[in-house]
Protein backbone atom coordinates (compact mmCIF):
# COMPACT_ATOMS: atom_id res chain seq x y z
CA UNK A 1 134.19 75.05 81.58
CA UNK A 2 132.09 72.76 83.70
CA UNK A 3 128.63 75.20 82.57
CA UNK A 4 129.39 74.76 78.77
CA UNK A 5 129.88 71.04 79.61
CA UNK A 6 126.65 70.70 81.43
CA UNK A 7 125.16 72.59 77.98
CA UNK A 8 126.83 70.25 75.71
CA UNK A 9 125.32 67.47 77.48
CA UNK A 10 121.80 68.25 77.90
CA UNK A 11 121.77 68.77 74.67
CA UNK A 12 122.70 65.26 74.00
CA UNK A 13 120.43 64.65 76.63
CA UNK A 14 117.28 65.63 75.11
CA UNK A 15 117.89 64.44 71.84
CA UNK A 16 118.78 60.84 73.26
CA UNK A 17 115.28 61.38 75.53
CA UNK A 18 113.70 61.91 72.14
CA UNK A 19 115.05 58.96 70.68
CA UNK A 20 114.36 56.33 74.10
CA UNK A 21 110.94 57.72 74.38
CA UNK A 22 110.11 56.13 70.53
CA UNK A 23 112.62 53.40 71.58
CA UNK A 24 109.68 52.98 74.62
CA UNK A 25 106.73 53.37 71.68
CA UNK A 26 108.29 50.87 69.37
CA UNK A 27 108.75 48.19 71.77
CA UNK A 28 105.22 48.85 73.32
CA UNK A 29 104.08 48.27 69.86
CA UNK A 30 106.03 45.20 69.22
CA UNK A 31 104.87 43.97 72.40
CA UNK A 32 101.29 44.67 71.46
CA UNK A 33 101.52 43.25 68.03
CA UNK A 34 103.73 40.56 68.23
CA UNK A 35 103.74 39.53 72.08
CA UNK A 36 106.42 36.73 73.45
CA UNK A 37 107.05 33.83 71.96
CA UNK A 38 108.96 31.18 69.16
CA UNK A 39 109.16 33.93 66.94
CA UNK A 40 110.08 37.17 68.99
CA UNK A 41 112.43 34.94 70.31
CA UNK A 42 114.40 34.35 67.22
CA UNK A 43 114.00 38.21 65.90
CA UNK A 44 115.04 39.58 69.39
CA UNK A 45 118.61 37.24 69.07
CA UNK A 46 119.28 37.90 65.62
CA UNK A 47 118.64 42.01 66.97
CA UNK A 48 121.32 41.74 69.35
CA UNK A 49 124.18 41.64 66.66
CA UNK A 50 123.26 45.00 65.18
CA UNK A 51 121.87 46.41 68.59
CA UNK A 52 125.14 45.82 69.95
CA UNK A 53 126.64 46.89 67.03
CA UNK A 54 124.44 50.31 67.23
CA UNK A 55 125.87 50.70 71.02
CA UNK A 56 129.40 50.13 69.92
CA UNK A 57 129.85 52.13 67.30
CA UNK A 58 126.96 54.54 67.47
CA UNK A 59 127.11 55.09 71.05
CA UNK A 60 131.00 55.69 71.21
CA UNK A 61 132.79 53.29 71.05
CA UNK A 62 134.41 53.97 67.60
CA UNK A 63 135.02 57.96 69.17
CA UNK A 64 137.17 56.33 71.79
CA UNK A 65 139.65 55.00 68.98
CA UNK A 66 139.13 58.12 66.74
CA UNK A 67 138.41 61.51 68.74
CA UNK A 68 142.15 61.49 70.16
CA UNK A 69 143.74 60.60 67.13
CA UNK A 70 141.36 63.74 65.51
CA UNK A 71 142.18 65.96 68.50
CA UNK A 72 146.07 65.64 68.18
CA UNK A 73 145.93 66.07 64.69
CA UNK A 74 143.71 69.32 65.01
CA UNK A 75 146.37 71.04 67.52
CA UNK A 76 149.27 69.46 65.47
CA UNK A 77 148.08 70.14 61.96
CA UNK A 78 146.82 72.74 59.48
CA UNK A 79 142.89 71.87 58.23
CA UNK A 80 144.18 70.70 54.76
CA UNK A 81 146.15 67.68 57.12
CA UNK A 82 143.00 67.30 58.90
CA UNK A 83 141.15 66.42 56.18
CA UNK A 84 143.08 64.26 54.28
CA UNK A 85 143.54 62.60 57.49
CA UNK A 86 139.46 61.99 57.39
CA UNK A 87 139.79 60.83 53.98
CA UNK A 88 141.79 58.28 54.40
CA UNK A 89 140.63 56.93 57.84
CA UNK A 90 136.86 56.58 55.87
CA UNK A 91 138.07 54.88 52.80
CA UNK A 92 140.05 52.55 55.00
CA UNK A 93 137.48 52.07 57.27
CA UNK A 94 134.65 51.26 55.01
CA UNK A 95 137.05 48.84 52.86
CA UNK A 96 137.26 47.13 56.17
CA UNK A 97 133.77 47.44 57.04
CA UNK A 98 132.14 45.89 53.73
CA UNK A 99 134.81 42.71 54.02
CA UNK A 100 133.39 42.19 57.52
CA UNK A 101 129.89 42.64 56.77
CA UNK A 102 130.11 39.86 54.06
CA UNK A 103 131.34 37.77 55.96
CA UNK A 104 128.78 38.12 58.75
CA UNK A 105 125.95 37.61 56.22
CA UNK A 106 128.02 34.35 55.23
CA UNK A 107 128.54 32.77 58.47
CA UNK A 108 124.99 34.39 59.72
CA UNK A 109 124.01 30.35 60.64
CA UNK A 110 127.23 29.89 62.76
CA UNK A 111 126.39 33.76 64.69
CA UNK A 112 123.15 32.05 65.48
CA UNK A 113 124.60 28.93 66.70
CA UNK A 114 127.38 30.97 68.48
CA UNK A 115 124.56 33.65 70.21
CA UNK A 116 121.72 31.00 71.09
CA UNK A 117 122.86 27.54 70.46
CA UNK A 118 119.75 26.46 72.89
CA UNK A 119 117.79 27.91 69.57
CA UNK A 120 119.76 24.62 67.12
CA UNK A 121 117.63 22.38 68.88
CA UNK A 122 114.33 24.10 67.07
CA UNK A 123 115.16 24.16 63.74
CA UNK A 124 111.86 27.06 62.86
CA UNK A 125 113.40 28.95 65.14
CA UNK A 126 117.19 28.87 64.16
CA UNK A 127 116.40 29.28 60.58
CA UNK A 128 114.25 32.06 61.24
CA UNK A 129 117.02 34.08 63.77
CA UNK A 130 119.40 33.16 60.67
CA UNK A 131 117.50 34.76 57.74
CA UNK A 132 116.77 38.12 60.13
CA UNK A 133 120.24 38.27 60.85
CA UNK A 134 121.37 38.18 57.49
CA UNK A 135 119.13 40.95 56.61
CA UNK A 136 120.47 43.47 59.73
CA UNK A 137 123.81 42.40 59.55
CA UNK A 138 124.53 45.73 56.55
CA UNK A 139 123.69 47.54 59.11
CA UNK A 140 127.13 46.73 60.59
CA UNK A 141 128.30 49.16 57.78
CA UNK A 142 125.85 52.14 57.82
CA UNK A 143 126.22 52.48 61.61
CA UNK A 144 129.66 52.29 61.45
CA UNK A 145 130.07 54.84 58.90
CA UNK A 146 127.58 57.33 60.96
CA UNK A 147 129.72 56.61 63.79
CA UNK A 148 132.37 58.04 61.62
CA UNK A 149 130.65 61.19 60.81
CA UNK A 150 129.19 61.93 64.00
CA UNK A 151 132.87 61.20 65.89
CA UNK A 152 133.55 64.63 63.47
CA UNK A 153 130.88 66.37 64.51
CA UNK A 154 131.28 65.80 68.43
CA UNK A 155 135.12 66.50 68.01
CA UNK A 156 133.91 70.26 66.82
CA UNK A 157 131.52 70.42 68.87
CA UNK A 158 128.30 69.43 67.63
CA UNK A 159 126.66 67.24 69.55
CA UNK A 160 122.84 67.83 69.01
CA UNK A 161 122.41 65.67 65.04
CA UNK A 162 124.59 62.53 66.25
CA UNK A 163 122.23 62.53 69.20
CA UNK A 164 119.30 62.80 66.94
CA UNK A 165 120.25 60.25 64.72
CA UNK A 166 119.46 57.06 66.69
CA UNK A 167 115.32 58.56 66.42
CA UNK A 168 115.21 56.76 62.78
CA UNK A 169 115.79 53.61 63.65
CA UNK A 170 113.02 53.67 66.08
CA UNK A 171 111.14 55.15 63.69
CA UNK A 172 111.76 52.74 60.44
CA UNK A 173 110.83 49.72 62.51
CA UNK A 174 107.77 51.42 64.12
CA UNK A 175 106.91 51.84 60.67
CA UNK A 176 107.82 48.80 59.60
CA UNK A 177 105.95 46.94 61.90
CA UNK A 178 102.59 48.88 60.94
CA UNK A 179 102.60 48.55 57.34
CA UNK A 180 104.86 46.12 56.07
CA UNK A 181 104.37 43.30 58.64
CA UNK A 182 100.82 42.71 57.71
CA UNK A 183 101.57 42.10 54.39
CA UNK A 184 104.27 39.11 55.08
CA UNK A 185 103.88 35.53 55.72
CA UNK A 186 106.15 35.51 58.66
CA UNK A 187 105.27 39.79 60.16
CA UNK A 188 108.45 39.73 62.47
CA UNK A 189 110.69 39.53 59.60
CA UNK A 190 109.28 42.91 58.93
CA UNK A 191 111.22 44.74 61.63
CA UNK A 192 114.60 43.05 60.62
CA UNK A 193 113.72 45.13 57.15
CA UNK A 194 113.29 48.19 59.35
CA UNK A 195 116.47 47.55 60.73
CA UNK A 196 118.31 47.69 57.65
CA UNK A 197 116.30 50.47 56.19
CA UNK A 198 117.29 52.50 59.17
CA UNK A 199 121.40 52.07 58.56
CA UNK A 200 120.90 54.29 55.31
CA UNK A 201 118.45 56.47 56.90
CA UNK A 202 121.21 57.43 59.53
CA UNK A 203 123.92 57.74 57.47
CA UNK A 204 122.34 60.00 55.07
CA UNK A 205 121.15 62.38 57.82
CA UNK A 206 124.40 63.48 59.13
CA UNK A 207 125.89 64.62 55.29
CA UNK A 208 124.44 68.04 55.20
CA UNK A 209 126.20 68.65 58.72
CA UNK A 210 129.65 67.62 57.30
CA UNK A 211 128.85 69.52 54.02
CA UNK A 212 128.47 73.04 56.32
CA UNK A 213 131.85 71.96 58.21
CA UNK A 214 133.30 71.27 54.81
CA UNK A 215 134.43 68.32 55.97
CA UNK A 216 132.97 65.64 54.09
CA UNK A 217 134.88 62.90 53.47
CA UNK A 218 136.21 62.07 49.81
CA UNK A 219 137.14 58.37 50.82
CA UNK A 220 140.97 57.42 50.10
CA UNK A 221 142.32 53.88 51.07
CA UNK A 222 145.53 53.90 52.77
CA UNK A 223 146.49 51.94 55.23
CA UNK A 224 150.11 52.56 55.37
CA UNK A 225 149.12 56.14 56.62
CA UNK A 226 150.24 57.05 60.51
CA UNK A 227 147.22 58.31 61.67
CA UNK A 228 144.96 55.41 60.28
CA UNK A 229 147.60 52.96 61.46
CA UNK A 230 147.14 54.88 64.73
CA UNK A 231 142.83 54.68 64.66
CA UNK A 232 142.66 51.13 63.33
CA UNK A 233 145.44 49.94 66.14
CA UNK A 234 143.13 51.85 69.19
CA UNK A 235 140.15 50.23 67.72
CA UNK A 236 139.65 46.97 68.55
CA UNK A 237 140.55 47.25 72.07
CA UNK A 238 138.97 50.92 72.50
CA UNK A 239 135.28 48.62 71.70
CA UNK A 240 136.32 45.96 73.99
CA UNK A 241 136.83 47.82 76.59
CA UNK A 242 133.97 50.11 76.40
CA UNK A 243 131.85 47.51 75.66
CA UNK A 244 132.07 44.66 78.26
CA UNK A 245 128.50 45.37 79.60
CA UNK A 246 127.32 44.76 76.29
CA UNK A 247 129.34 41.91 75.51
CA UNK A 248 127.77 40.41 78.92
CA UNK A 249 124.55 41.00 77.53
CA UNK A 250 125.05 38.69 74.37
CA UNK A 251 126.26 36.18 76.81
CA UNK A 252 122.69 36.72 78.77
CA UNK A 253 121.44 35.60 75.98
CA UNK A 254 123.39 33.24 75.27
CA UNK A 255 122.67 31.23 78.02
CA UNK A 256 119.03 32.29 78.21
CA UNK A 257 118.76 30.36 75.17
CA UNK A 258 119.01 27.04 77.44
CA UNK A 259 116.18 28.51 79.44
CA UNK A 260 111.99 28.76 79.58
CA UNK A 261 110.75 29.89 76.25
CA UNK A 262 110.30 33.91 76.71
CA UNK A 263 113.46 34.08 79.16
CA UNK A 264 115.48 36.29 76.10
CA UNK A 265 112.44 38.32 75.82
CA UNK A 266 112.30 38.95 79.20
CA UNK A 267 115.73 39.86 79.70
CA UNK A 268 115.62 42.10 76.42
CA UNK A 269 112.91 44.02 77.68
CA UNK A 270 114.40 45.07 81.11
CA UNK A 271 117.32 45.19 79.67
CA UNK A 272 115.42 48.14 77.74
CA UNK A 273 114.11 50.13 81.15
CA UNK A 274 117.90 49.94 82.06
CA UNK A 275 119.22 51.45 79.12
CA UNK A 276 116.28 54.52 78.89
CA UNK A 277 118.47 56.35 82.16
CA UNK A 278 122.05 54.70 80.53
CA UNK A 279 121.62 56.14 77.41
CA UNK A 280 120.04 59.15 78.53
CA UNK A 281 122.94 60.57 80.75
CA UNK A 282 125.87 57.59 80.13
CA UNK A 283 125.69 58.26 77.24
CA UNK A 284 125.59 62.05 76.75
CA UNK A 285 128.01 61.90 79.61
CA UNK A 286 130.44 59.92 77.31
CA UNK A 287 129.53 61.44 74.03
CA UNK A 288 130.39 65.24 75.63
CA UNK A 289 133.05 64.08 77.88
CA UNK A 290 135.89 62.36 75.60
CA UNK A 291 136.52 65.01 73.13
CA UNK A 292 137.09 67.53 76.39
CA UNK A 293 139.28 65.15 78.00
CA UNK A 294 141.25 64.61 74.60
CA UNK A 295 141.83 68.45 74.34
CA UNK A 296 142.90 68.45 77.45
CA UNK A 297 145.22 65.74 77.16
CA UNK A 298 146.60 67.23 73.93
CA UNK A 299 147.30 70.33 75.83
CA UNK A 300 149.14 68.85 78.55
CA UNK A 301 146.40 70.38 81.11
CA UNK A 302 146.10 67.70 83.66
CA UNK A 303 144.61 69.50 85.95
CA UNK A 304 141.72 70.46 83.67
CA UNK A 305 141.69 66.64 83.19
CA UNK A 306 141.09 65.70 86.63
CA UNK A 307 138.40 68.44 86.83
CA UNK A 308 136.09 67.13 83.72
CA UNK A 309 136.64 63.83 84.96
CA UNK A 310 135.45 64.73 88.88
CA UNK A 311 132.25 66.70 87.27
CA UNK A 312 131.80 63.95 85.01
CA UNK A 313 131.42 61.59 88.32
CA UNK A 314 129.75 63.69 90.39
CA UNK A 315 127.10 63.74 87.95
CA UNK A 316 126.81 60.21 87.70
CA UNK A 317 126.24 59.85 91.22
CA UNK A 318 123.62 62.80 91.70
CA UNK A 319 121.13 61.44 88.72
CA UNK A 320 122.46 57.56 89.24
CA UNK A 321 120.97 57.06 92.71
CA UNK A 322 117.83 58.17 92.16
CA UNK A 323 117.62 56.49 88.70
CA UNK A 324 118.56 53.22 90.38
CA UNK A 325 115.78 53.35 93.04
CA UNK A 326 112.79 54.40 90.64
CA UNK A 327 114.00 51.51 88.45
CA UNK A 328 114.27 48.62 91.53
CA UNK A 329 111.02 49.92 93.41
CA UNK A 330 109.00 50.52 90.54
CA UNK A 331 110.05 47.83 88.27
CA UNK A 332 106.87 45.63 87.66
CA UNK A 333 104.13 48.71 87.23
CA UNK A 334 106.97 50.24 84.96
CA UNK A 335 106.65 47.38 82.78
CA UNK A 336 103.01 46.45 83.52
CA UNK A 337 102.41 50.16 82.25
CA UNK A 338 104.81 50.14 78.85
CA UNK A 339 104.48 46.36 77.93
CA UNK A 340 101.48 44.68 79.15
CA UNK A 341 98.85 44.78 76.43
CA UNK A 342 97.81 41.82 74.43
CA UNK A 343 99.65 38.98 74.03
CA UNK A 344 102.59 40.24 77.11
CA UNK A 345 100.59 39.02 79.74
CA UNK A 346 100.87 39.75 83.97
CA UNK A 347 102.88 36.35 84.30
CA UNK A 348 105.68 38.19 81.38
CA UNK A 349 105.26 41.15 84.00
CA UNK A 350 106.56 39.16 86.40
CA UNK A 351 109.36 37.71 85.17
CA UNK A 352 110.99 40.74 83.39
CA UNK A 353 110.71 42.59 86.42
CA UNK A 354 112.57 40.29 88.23
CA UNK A 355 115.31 40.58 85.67
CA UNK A 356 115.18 44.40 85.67
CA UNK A 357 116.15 44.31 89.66
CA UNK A 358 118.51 42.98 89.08
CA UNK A 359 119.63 45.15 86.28
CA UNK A 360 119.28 48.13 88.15
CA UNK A 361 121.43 47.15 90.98
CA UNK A 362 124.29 47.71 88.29
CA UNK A 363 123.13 50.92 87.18
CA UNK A 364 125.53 53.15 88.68
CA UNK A 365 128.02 50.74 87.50
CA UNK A 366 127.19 50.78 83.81
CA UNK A 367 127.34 54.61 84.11
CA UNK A 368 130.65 55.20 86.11
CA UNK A 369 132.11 52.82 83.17
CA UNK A 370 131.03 55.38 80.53
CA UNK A 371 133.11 58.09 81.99
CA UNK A 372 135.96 55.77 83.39
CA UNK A 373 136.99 54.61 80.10
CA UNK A 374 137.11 57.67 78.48
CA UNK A 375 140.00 58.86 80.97
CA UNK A 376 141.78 56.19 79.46
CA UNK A 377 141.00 56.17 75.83
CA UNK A 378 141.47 60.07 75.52
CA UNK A 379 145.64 59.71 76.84
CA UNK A 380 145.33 56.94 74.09
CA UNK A 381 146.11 54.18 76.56
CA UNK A 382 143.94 51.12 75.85
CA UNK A 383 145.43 48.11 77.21
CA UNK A 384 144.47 48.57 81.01
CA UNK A 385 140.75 48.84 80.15
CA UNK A 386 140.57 46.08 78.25
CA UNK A 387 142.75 44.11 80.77
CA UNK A 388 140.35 45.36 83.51
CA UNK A 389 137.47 44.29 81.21
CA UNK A 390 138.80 41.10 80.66
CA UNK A 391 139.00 40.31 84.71
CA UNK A 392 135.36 41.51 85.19
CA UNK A 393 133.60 39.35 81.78
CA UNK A 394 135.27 36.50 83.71
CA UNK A 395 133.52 37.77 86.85
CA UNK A 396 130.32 37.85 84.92
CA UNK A 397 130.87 34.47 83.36
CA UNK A 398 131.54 33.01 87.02
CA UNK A 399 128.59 34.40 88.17
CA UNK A 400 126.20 33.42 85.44
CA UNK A 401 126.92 29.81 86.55
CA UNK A 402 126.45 30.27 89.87
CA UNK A 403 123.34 32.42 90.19
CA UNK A 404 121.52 30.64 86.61
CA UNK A 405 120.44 27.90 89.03
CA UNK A 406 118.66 29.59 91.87
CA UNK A 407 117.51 32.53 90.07
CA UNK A 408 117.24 31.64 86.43
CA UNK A 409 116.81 34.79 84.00
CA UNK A 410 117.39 37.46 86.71
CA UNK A 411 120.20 35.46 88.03
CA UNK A 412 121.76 36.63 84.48
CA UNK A 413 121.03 40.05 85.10
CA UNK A 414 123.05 40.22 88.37
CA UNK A 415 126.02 38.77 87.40
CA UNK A 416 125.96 41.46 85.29
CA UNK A 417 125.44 44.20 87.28
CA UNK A 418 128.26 43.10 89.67
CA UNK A 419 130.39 42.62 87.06
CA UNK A 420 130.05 46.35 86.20
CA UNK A 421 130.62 46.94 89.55
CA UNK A 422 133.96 44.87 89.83
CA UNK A 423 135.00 46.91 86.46
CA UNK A 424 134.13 50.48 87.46
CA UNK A 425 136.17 49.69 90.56
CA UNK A 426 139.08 48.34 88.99
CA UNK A 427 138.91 51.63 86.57
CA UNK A 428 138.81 54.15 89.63
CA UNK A 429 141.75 52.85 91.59
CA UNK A 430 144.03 52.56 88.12
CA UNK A 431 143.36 56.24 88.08
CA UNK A 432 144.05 57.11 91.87
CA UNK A 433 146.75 55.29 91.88
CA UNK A 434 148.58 57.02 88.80
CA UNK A 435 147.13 60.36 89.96
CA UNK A 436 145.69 60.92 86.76
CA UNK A 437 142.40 61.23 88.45
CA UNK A 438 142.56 63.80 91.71
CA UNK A 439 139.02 64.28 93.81
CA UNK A 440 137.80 67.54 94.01
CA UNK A 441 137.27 68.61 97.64
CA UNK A 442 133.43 68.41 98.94
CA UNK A 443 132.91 64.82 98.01
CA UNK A 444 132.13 63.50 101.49
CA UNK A 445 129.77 66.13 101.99
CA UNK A 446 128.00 66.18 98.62
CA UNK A 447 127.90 62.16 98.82
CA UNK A 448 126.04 62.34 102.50
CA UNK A 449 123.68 64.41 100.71
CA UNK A 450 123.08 62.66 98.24
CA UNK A 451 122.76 59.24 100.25
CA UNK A 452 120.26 60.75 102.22
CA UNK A 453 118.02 62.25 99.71
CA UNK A 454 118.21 58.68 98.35
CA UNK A 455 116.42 57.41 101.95
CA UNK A 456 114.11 60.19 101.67
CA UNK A 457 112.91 58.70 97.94
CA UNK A 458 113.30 55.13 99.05
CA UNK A 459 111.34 55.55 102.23
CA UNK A 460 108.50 57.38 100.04
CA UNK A 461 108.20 54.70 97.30
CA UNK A 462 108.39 51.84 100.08
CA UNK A 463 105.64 53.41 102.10
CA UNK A 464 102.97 54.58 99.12
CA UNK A 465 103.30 52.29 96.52
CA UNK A 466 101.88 49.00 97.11
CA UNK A 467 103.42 46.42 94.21
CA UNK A 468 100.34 45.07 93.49
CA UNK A 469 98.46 48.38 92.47
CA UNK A 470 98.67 48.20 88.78
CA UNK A 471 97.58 44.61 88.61
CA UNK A 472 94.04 45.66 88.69
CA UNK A 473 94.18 49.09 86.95
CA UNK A 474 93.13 49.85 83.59
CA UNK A 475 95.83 51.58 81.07
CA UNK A 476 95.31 54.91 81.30
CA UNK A 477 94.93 54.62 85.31
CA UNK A 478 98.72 52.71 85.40
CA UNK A 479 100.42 55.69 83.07
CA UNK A 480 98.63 58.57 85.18
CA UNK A 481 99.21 56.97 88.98
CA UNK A 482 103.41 56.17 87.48
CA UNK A 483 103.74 59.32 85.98
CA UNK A 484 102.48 60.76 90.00
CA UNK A 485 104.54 58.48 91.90
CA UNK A 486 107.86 59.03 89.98
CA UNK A 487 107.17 62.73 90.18
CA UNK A 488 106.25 62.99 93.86
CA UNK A 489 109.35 60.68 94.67
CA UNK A 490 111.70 62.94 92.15
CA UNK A 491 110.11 65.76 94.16
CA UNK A 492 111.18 64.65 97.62
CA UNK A 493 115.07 63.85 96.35
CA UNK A 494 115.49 67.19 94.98
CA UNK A 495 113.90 68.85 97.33
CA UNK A 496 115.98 66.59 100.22
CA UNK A 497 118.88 67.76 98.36
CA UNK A 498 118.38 71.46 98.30
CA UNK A 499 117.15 71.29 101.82
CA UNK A 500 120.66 69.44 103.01
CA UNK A 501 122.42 72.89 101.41
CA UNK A 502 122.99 71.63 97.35
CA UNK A 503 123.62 74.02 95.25
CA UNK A 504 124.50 74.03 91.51
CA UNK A 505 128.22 75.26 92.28
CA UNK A 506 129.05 71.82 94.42
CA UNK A 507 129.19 70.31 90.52
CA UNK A 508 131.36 72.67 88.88
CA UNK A 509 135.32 72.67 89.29
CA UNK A 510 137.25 73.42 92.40
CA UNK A 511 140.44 73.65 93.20
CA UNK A 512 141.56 70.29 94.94
């Protein structure tokens, strides 16, 4: 079990690598083209709503509130059940959907004034985050909807084209940026176009897929039926309480807004280093993860339960740590290599890496949230992760007052990270405590080696890499002397681990 769900996942693996690596080109580019300032600015808050949007519904979110609803009904019913049960649940949800994405193209002005109400005080600025958002916001529905196809597609197994599908949006506003800004009087609005362009791209990708399943849906509205009831009710708290990091992250912004001109950029482009390792095994973790735990729920197997979940942790931990270091000790030439061309200068350097620190201290945190939750939204039990989200936004919110002063952007940054913390924590001990999670044994063992292969990279980084030697480089000399110091460090973890007695069997299930 635990080999075909270490498959599963680096297939979602890759294709998410595939998708952060042009993720990594387009913001170079936009970086290089459009640089930090008024304008970014205004484009980079009005791109939170359907970035956020893209992490909560494309990146699971919607799965939590759907997959276990799917799964029962699988073992429960015959495939004609099953899909009218898909039928219905995507009429009803894109009735829903299109009513909600009017509305945010409506009251667009009072998002704005909600997400960055530092940005009301510069009227160019607010009108311009305004008319961007109102051109994204449809993407609300497209995402939502390949959320909804690609939730099928996991729940039978077929992980690799909803992992692919995130590539076109990178691609759309790459392309975007290239040919259509040039030719408009204000170029950033350009890549809100891309944006949009890329909802329809996405959705229309995952149709031949459901065609060869022949389970594409014929949309029927009913919202009287039990199993829609049943999805709809899970949803709402199912995103909230997968969803808190992100939710911090608006509020980053939010109060960024108040801040030195470049302070949202800053924090949107650590807050992009962060999510390359988050996205790459978070969220393959999560993606591969909840439809196992779901058929194991459905089955009444808890022990097979506890066992995905353990794997699922035990993973986090063994790529986590080292992710974590590379991303605090090499933060500056990491962004001095991707971002600094042009117009993002060595002071922007600076300053985002600062923020990204501070980001990466919650790394582990983000990532034991996306297989946390899951143990909770799979038994269909939603009300203790949102209640446990609920605690740690306040812990967030505390924080942001009380480290804004003395540490400005990055201060932001590490509330949220110890938020995550404070949340992952609260997770864990719900499930010791009701036994639903049970520790394999060998987890003293494999965490010593793990912490010590971590001292081995740390000492490495701390001793060869001087922080100011990319200042002075040219391009190609940052990319080929980051690309040997994250290998050589890589080199000494693994090879700390193996030589501390690793082997591939400590991650597959045991007996407890």
């Amino acid at each position: 079990m635990s080999r075909r769900l270490f498959k599963s996942t680096m297939v979602v693996s890759s294709m998410t690598l595939i998708s952060r690596l042009l993720g990594f080109v387009r913001d170079m580019l936009i970086a290089r083209l459009f640089g930090v300032d008024v304008a970014t600015d205004a484009f980079f808050v009005a791109f939170k709503v359907p970035n956020f949007l893209r992490r909560l519904f494309a990146e699971g979110a919607f799965a939590h509130a759907f997959v276990p609803v799917l799964s029962n009904c699988k073992e429960q019913g015959s495939l004609v059940a099953l899909k009218l049960f898909i039928d219905k649940t995507a009429g009803t949800l894109a009735v829903c959907l299109l009513l909600m994405t009017l509305a945010g193209i409506v009251f667009a002005p009072l998002l704005i004034l909600l997400l960055a109400p530092g940005f009301s005080w510069q009227g160019t600025q607010h009108d311009l985050s305004v008319l961007m958002l109102q051109i994204t916001f449809p993407y609300l529905l497209f995402i939502s909807l390949t959320a909804f196809a690609g939730s099928i597609l996991n729940a039978h197994s077929k992980f690799a084209i909803p992992a692919l599908t995130p590539v076109f949006l990178n691609i759309c506003m790459i392309g975007t940026a290239i040919w259509l800004a040039p030719l408009m009087a204000t170029p950033v609005v350009a890549l809100a176009w891309g944006v949009f362009i890329a909802g329809i791209v996405q959705l229309l990708f995952q149709i031949p897929s459901l065609i060869s399943l022949g389970l594409l849906p014929r949309p029927r509205i009913d919202f009287q039926d039990t199993g829609v009831k049943r999805v709809l009710g899970l949803m709402l708290p199912a995103m909230f309480s997968v969803s808190i990091t992100q939710i911090n992250l608006l509020l980053d912004t939010l109060v960024a807004s108040f801040l030195t001109v470049g302070s949202v950029s800053w924090l949107y482009y650590s807050d992009r280093l962060v999510e390359f390792p988050l996205g790459i095994l978070g969220l393959a973790l999560g993606t591969v993860i909840l439809p196992n735990l779901a058929s194991h729920h459905a089955t009444e197997d808890s022990t097979g339960f506890s066992h995905a979940l353990d794997w699922g942790l035990r993973l986090v931990v063994l790529v986590g740590m080292p992710a974590t270091i590379g991303l605090f000790m090499l933060a500056e030439p990491m962004l001095s290599t991707l971002f600094q061309y042009k117009e993002f200068g060595v002071n922007d350097v600076h300053l985002s890496g600062q923020s990204l620190r501070a980001y990466s201290v919650g790394l582990l945190g983000y990532l034991l949230i996306k297989v946390l939750v899951p143990a909770f939204t799979a038994r269909q039990e939603v009300k203790i992760p949102v209640r446990y989200g609920s605690y740690a936004m306040g812990v967030s919110l505390a924080l942001n007052v009380l480290l804004v002063f003395p540490l400005a952007h990055a201060g932001l940054a590490l509330a949220t990270s110890l938020g995550a913390f404070f949340n992952a924590a609260l997770l864990l001990n719900k499930l010791f405590k009701d036994k639903v999670y049970q520790p394999a044994t060998g987890w003293l063992l494999f965490f010593s080696r793990v912490l010590l292969a971590s001292a081995a990279m740390t000492a490495i980084l701390y001793y060869c890499v001087d922080a100011n030697w990319w200042s002075n480089w040219s391009s190609s000399e940052r990319i080929i002397n980051l690309l040997k110091w994250i290998s050589i460090s890589m080199m000494v973890y693994v090879v700390t681990l193996l030589l501390t007695g690793l082997k591939l069997r400590h991650l597959t299930f045991q007996k407890t």
